[in-house]
Protein backbone atom coordinates (compact mmCIF):
# COMPACT_ATOMS: atom_id res chain seq x y z
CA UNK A 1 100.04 74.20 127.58
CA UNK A 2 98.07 75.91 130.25
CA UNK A 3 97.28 72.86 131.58
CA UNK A 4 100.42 72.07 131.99
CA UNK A 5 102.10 75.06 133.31
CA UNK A 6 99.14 74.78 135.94
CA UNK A 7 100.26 71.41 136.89
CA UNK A 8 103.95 72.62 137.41
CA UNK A 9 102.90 75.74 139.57
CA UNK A 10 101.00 73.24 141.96
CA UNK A 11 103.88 70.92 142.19
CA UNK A 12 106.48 73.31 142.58
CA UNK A 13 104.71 74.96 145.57
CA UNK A 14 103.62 71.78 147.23
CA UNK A 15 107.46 71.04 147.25
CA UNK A 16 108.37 74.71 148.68
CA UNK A 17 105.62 73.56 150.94
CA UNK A 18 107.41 70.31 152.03
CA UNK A 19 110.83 71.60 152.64
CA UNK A 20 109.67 74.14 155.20
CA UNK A 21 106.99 72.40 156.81
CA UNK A 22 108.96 71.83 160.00
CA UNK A 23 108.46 75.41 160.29
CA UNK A 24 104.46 75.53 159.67
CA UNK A 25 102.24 75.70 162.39
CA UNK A 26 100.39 72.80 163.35
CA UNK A 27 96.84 72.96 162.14
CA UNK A 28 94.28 74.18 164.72
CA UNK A 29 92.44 72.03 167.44
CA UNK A 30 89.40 73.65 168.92
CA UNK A 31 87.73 73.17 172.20
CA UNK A 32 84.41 73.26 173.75
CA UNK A 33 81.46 71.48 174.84
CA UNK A 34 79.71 69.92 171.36
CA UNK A 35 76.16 68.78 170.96
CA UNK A 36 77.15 66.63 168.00
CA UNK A 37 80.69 65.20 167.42
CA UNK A 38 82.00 65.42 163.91
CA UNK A 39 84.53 63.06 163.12
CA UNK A 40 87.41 65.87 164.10
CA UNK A 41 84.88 68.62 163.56
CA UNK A 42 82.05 69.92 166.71
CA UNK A 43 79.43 72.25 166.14
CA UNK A 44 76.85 73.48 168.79
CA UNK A 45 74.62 76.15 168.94
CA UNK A 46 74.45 78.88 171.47
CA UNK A 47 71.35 80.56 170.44
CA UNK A 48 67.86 79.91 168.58
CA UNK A 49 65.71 82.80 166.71
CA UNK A 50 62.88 83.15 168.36
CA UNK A 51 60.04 82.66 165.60
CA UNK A 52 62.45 81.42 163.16
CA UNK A 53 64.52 78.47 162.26
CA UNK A 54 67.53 80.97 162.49
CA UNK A 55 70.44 79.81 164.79
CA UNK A 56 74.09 81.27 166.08
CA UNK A 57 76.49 78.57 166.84
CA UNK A 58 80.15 77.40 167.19
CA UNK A 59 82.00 74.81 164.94
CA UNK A 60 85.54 73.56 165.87
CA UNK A 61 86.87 72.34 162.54
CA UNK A 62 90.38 70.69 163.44
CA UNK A 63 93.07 69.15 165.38
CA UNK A 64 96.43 70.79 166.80
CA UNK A 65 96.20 74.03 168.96
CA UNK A 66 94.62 73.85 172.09
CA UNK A 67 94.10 77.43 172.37
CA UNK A 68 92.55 78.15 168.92
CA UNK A 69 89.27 79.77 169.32
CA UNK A 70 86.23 78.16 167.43
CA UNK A 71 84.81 79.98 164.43
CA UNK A 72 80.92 81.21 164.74
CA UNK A 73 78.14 81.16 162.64
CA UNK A 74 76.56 81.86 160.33
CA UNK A 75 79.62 82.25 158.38
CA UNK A 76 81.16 81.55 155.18
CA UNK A 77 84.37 79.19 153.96
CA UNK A 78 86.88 80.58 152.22
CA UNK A 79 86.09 79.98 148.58
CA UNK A 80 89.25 78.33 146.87
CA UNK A 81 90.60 77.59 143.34
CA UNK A 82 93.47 74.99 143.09
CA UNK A 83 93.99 75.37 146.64
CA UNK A 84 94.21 79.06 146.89
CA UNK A 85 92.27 82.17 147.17
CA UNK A 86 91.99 83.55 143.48
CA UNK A 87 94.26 86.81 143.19
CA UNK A 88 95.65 86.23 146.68
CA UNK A 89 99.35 84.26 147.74
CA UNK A 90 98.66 83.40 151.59
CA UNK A 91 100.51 86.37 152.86
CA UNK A 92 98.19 88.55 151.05
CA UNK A 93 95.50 86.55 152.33
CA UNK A 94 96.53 87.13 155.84
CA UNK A 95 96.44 90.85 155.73
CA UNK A 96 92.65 90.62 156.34
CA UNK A 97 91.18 90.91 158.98
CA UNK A 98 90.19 88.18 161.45
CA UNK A 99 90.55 85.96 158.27
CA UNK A 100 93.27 83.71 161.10
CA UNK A 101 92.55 80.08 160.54
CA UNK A 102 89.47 80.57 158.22
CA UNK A 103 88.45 77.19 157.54
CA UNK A 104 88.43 77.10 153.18
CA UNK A 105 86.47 75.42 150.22
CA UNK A 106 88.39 73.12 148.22
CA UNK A 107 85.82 72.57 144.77
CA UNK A 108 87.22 68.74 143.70
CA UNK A 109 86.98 69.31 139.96
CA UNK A 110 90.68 71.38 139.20
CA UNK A 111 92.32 69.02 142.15
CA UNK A 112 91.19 65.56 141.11
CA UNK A 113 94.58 65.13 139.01
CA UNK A 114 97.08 65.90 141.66
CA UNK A 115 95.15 63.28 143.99
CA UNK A 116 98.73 61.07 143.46
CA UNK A 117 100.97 63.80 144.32
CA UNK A 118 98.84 64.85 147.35
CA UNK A 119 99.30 61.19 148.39
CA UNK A 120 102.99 60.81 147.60
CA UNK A 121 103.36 63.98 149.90
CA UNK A 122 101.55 62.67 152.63
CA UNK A 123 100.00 65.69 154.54
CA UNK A 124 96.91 66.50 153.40
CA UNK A 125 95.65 68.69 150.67
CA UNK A 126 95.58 72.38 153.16
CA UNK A 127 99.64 71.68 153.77
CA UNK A 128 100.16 70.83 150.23
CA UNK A 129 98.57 73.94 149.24
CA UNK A 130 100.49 76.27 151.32
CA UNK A 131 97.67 76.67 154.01
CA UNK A 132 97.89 74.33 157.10
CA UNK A 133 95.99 76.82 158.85
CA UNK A 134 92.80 76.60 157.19
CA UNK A 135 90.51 73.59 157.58
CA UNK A 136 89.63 72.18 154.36
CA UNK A 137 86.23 71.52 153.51
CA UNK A 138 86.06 69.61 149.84
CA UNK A 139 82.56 70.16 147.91
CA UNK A 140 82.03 67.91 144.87
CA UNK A 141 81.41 70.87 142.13
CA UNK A 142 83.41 74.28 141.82
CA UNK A 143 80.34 77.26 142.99
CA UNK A 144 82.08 79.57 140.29
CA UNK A 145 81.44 77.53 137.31
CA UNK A 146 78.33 76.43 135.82
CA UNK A 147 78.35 72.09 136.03
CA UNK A 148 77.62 70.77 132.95
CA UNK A 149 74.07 69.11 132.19
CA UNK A 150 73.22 65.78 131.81
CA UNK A 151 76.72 63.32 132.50
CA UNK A 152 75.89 61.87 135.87
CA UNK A 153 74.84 58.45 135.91
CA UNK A 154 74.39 54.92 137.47
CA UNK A 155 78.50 54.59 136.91
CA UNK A 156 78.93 57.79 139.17
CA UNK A 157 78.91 61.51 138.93
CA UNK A 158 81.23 63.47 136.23
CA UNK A 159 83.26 66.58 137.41
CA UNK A 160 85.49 68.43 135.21
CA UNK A 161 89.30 68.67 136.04
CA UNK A 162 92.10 70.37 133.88
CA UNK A 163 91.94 67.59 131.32
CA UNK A 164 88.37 66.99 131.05
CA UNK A 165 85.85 65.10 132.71
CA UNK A 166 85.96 62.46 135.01
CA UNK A 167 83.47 60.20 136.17
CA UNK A 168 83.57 58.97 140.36
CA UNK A 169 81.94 56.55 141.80
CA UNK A 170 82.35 56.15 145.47
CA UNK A 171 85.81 54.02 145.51
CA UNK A 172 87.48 55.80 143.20
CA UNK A 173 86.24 59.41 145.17
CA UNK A 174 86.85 57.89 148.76
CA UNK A 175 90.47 57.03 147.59
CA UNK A 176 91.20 60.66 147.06
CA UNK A 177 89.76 61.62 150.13
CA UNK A 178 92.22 59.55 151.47
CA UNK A 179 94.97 61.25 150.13
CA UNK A 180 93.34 65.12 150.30
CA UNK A 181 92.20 64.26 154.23
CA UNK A 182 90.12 66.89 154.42
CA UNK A 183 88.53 68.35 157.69
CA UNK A 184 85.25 67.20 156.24
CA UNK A 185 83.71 66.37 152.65
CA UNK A 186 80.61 66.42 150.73
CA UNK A 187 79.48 62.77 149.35
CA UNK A 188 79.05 62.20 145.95
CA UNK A 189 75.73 63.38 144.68
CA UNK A 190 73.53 64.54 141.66
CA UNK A 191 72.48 67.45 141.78
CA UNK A 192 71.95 68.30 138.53
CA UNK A 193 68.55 69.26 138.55
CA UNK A 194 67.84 72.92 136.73
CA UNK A 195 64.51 74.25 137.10
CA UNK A 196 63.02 72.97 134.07
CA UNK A 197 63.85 69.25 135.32
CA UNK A 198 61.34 66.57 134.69
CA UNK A 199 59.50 64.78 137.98
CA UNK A 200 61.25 61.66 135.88
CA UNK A 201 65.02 63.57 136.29
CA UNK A 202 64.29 64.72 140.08
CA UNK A 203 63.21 61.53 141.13
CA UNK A 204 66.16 59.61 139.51
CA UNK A 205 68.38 62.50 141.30
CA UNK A 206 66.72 61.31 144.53
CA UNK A 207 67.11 57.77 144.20
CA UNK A 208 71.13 58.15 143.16
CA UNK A 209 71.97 60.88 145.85
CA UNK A 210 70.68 58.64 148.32
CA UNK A 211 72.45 55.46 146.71
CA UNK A 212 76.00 57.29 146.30
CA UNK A 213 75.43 58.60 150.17
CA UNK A 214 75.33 54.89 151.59
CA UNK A 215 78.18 53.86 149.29
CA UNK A 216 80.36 56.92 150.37
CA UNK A 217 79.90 56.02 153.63
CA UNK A 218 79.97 52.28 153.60
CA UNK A 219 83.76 53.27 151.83
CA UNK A 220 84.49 55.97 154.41
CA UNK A 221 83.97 53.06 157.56
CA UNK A 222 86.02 50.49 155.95
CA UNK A 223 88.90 53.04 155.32
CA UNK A 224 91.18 53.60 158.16
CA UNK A 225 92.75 57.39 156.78
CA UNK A 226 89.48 58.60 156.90
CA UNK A 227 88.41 58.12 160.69
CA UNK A 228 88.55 61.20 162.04
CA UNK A 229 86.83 63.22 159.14
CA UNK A 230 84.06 64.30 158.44
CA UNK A 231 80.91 63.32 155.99
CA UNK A 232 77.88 65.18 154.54
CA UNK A 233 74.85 64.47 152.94
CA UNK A 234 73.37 66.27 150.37
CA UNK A 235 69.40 67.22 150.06
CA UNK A 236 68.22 66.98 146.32
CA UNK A 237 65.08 67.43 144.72
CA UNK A 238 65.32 70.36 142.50
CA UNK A 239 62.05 72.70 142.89
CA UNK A 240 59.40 69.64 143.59
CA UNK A 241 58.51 69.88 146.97
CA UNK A 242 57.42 66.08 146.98
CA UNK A 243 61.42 64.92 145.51
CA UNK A 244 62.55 67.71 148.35
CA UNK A 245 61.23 65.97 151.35
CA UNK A 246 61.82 62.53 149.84
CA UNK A 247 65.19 63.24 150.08
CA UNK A 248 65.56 64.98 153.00
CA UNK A 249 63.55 61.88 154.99
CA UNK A 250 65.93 59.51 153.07
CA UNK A 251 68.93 61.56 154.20
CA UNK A 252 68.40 62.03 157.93
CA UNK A 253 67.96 58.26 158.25
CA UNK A 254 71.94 58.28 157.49
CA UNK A 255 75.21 58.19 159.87
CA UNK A 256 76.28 62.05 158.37
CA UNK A 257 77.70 64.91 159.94
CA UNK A 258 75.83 68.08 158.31
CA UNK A 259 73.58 68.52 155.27
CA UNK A 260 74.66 70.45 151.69
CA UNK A 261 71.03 72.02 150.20
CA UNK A 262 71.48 72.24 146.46
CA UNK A 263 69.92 71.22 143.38
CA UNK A 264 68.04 74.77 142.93
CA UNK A 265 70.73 76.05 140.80
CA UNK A 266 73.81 74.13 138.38
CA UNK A 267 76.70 76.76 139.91
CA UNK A 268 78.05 79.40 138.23
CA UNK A 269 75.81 82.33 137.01
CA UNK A 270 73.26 80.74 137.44
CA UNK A 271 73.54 80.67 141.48
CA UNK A 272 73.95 84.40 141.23
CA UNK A 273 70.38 85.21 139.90
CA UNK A 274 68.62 82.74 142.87
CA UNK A 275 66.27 84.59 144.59
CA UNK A 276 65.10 83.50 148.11
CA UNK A 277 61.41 84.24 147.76
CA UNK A 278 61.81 81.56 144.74
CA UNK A 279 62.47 78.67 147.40
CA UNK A 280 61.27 80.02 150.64
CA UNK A 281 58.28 76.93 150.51
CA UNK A 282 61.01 74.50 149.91
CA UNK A 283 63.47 75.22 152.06
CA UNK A 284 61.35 76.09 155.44
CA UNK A 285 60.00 72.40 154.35
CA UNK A 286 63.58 70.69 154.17
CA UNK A 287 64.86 72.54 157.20
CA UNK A 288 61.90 71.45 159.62
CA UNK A 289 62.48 67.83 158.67
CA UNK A 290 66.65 68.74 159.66
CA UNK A 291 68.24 67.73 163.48
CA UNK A 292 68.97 71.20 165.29
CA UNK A 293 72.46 69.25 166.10
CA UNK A 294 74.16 69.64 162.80
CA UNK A 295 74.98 72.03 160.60
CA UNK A 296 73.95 72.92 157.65
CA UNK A 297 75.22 74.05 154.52
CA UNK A 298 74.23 76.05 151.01
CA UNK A 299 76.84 77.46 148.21
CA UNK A 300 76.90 79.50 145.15
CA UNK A 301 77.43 82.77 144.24
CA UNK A 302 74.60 83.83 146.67
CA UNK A 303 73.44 87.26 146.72
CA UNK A 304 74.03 89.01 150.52
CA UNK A 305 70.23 89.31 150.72
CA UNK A 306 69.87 85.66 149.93
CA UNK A 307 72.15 84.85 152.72
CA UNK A 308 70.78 87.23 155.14
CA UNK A 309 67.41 85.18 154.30
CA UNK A 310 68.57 81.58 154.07
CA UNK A 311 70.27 82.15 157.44
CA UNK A 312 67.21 83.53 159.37
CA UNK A 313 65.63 80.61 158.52
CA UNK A 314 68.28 77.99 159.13
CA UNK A 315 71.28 77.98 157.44
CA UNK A 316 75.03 78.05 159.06
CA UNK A 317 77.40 77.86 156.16
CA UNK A 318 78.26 79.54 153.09
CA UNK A 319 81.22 80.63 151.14
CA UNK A 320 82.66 83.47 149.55
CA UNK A 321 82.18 82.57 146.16
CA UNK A 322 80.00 86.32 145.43
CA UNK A 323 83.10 88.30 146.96
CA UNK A 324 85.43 86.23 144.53
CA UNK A 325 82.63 86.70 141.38
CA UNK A 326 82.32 90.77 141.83
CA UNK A 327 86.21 90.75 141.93
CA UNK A 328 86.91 88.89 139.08
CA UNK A 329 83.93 91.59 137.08
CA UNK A 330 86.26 94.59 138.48
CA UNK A 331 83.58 95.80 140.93
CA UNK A 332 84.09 96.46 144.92
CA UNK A 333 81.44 95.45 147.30
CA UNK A 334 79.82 98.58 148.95
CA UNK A 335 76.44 97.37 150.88
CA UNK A 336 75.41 98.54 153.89
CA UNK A 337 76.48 96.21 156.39
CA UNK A 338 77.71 97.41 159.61
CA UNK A 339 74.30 97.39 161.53
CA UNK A 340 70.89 95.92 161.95
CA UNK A 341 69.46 98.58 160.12
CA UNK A 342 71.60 98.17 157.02
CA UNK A 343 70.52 94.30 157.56
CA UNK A 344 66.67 95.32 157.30
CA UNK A 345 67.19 97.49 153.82
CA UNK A 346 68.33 93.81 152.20
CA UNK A 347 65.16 92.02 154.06
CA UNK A 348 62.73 94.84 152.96
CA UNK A 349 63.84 94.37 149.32
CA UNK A 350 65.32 97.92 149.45
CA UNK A 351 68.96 97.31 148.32
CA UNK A 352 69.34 98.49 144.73
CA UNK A 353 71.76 97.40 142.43
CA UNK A 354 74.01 100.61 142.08
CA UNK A 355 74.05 99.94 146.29
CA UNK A 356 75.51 96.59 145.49
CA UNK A 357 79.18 97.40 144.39
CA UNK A 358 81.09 99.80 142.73
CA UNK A 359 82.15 99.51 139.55
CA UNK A 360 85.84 100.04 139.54
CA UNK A 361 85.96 100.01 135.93
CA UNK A 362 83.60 103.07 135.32
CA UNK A 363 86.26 105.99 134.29
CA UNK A 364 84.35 107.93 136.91
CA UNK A 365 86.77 106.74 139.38
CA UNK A 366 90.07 107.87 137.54
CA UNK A 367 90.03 111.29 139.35
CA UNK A 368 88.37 110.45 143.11
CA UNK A 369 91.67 109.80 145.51
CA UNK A 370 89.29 108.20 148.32
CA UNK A 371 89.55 104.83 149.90
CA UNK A 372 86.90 101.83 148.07
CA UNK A 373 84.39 102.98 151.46
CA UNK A 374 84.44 105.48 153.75
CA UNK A 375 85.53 103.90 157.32
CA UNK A 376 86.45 100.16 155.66
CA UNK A 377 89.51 99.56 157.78
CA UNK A 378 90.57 96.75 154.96
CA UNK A 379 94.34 96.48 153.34
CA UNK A 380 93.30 98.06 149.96
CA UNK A 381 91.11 100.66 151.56
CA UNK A 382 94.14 101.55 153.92
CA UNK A 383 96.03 102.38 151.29
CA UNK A 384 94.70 102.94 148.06
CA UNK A 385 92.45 104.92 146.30
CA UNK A 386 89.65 104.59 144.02
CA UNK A 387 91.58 106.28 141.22
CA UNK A 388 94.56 104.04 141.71
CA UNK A 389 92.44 101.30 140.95
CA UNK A 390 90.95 102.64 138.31
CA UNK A 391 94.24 103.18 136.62
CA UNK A 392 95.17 99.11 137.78
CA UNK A 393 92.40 97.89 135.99
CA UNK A 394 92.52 100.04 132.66
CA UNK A 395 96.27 99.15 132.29
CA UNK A 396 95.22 95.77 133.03
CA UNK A 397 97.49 95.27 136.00
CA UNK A 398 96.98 92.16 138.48
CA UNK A 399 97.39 94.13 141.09
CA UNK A 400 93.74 95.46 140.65
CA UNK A 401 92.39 92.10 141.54
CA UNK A 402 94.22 91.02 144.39
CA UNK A 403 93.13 94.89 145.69
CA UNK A 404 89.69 94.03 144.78
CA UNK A 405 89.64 90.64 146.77
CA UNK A 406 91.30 91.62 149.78
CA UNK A 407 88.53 94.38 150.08
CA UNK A 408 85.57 92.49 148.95
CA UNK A 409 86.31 89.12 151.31
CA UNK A 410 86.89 91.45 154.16
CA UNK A 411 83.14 93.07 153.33
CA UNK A 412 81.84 89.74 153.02
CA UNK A 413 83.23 88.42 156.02
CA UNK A 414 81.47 91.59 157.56
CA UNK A 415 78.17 90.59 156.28
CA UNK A 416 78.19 87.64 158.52
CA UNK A 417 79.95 89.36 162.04
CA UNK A 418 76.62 91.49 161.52
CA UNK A 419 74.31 88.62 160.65
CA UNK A 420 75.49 86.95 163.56
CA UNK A 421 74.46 90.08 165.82
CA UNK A 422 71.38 90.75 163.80
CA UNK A 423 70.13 87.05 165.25
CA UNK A 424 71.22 87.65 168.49
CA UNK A 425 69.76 90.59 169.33
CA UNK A 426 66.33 90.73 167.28
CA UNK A 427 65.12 87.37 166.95
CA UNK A 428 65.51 86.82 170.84
């Protein structure tokens, strides 16, 4: 089956993985002066927006190399499937650029099976993947796929692996996390509340989020492989802005390292049609009642605008699940956004869909022997042309996706190098 030829591929690299990690480099260890120690993880910020809840900032994810540079945000994680990035092996993924030690999004759902073999092997879950480089930070549900209505309970919350589902409660989750131990993790939560949720639903969402936080970390401090990572807590609440900042009071009361914002959307699709001015009320509301001292963090397959929004007013981490979602529908990113101006189009409402990405698919393309974009310095636009991919994706050739990705997470990665600038130089 599928399944199982999945299982094998996993296996079979993790043991590739063992017999040359002599020769892997040690995972990174970054340095500086934190205003909030997380477990091995420190995040500061070096610069407020002035009139905004906006912030630039430094986190230093893991152990190992003393002369690993911290990574800045705003910025995204490297959205994974299985422990890769879809379409790309890790050489691939290291042709772009500044993509280094990345720190990476592990979704539990398609890993909760191999939790025995990741603990038989000892290492972690980013050396039994093939990348020791890249800090891994585990979220509960996969961004990419919509999470299924109405199976969390008072037993524990139900995520879907390769043979089904599987309902956690917080001994049975904090046991894998012993085995994956990851940089940092996301406690169990429910956030399954879609717009149309009762008060009745948001409120019971409320009350378990909070419950499954203590119990997550009451089982994190009695469990000694779990010391020096990291925990977050996750807002709920849906769209009621009384179940919003119930949570958020309850949540800031705990021992946590960051905060995850969800409950606006159930993943997937879904996350892709989110539109800021939707939630603007509710999350200025949730961020003021937020310490400045740790970060804080929002996925989905966010729209750049969205991002460019959510971060002026207080976000610091996201992920590349859009990048990942436009390659997998054949398109290449193409926004403007090398400059403050191009930045100010997205704010203004101004960036049309046809501005978005290209649609590789369109036979258009077949004859135009020009890179993706004009001046993109990425692998694919390097050297390949439009028509070349074209002609990949008609014959149905992989090759047109891992193409796709390596341009459209170097675009996205982009985004956030300008973001960052964007902050510092007009909100100061």
């Amino acid at each position: 089956s599928s399944d199982g030829a999945f299982q094998c591929f996993v296996l079979a690299r993790a043991r590739v993985v063992r017999i040359f990690q002599s020769k892997i480099p040690a995972v990174a260890h970054f340095c500086s002066r934190p205003e909030h120690c997380l477990g091995i993880m420190r995040f500061s910020v070096s610069h407020m927006c002035k009139g905004r809840s906006g912030r630039c900032g430094e986190m230093l994810a893991v152990k190992g190399d003393p002369d690993a540079e911290p990574f800045l945000t705003p910025t995204c994680l490297l959205y994974t499937q299985a422990g890769s990035v879809p379409h790309l092996t890790c050489d691939m993924l290291h042709k772009i650029e500044n993509v280094g030690r990345h720190p990476a999004l592990f979704p539990l759902p398609p890993l909760v099976s191999l939790s025995s073999s990741v603990q038989e092997f000892a290492a972690g879950i980013s050396k039994f993947t093939g990348m020791p480089m890249h800090a891994a930070f585990i979220r509960i549900q996969d961004p990419m796929k919509s999470t299924p209505s109405g199976f969390n309970d008072k037993a524990g919350v139900s995520v879907w692996d390769q043979g089904g589902r599987v309902l956690l409660n917080a001994q049975s989750f904090t046991r894998i996390m012993e085995s994956f131990k990851p940089a940092c993790y996301q406690a169990l939560c429910d956030s399954d509340t879609p717009k149309d949720a009762t008060r009745k639903r948001l409120q019971r969402a409320v009350e378990r989020t909070t419950s499954l936080l203590d119990q997550c970390i009451a089982s994190k401090s009695a469990s000694s492989s779990l010391t020096d990572c990291s925990i977050l807590g996750t807002i709920v609440g849906g769209y009621s802005r009384d179940h919003r900042i119930a949570s958020v009071k309850e949540i800031v009361k705990r021992d946590v390292d960051g905060y995850v914002i969800e409950g606006f959307h159930v993943d997937g699709p879904a996350s892709r049609c989110l539109k800021y001015e939707d939630v603007r009320d509710l999350m200025e509301e949730v961020i003021s009642h937020l310490p400045e001292d740790k970060p804080r963090f929002m996925h989905g397959i966010l729209r750049p605008e969205f991002i460019l929004e959510a971060a002026i007013n207080g976000v610091d981490i996201f992920d590349t699940a859009f990048a990942n979602a436009a390659t997998d529908d054949g398109l290449a990113l193409s926004f403007g956004c090398s400059c403050a101006e191009d930045l100010l189009v997205m704010l203004e409402g101004n960036l049309l869909e046809h501005q978005l990405a290209l649609d590789m698919k369109d036979c258009r393309y077949r004859d135009q022997f020009v890179p993706l974009l004009e001046q993109c310095t990425c692998y694919a636009c390097k050297h390949f042309t439009r028509a070349y991919i074209n002609h990949l994706l008609s014959t149905g050739e992989m090759l047109a996706y891992v193409l796709l990705n390596l341009h459209n997470i170097h675009h996205f990665l982009k985004l956030f190098c300008t973001i960052r600038k964007f902050l510092r130089e007009l909100y100061s």
